[in-house]
Protein backbone atom coordinates (compact mmCIF):
# COMPACT_ATOMS: atom_id res chain seq x y z
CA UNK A 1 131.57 7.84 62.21
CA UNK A 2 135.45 7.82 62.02
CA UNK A 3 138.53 8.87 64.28
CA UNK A 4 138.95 12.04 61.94
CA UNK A 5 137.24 14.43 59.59
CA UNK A 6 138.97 16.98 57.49
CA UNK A 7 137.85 19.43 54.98
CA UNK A 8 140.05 21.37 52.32
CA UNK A 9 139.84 24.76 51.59
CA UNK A 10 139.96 24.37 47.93
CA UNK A 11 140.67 21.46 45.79
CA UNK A 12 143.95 23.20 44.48
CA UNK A 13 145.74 23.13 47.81
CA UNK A 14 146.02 20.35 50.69
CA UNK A 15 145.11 22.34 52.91
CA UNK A 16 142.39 22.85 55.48
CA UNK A 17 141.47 22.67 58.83
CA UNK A 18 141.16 19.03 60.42
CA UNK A 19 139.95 16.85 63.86
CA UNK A 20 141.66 13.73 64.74
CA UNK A 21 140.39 11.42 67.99
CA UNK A 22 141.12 8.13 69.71
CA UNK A 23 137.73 8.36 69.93
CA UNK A 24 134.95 8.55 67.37
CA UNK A 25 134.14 11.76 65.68
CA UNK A 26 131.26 12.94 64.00
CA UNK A 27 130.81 16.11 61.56
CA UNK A 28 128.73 18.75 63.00
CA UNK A 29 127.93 21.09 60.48
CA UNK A 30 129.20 25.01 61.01
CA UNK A 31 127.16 27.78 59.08
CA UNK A 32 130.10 29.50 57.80
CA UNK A 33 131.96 31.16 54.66
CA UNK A 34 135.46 29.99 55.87
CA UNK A 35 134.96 26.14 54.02
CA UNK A 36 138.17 24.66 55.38
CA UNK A 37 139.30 27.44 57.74
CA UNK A 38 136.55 25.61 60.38
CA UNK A 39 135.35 22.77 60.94
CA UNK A 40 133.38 21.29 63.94
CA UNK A 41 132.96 18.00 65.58
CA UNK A 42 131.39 15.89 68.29
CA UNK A 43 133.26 13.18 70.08
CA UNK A 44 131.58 10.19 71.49
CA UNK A 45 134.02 9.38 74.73
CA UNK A 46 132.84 5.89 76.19
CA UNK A 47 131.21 6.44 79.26
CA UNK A 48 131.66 10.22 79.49
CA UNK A 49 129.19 12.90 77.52
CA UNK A 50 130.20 13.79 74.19
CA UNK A 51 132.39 16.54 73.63
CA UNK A 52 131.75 19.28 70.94
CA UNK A 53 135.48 20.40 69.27
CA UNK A 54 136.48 22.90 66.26
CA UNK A 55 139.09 23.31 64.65
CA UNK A 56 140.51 26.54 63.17
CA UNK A 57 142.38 28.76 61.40
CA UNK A 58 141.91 31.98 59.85
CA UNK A 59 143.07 33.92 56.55
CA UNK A 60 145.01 36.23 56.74
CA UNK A 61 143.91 39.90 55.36
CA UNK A 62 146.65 42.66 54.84
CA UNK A 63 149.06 40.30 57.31
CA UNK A 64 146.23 40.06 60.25
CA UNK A 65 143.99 37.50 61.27
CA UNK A 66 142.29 38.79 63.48
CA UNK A 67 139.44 40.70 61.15
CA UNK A 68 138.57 37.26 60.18
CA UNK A 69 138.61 35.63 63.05
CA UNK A 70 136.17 38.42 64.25
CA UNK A 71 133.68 37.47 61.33
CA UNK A 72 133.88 34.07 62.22
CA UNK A 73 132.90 34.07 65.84
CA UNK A 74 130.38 36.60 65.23
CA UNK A 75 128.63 35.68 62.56
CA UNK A 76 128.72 32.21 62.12
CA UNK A 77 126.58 29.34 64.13
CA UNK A 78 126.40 25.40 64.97
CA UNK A 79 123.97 24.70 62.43
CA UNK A 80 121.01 21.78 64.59
């Protein structure tokens, strides 16, 4: 476990979507097509239950995000 976890979008560009903690945070896997746009995480807050957190950000398709953002929520699932 570690007080961040990223992921890039593409190797190319430093980019990507990101979660940073005082606390510990673990991965948690998100079925999704958006690599980088989203990324998901559970915090482990000392003496409280952890906290599930994602980060992100959508493309942007003929200057709207919105269509994306659609496909994300709908579609795509916490992987257990």
């Amino acid at each position: 476990m570690k007080y961040f976890v990223l992921e890039n979008i593409d190797r190319k560009r430093n980019l990507g979507s990101g979660i940073f903690s005082k606390y510990l945070v673990e991965k948690v896997e998100f079925g999704n097509n958006y690599s980088g746009y989203v990324i998901s995480g559970e915090v482990s807050i000392p003496n409280v239950s952890n906290l599930t957190v994602i980060s992100l950000h959508a493309p942007l398709e003929d200057q709207y995000s919105i269509i994306p953002l659609h496909r994300i929520f709908s579609a795509d699932k916490l992987v257990s």
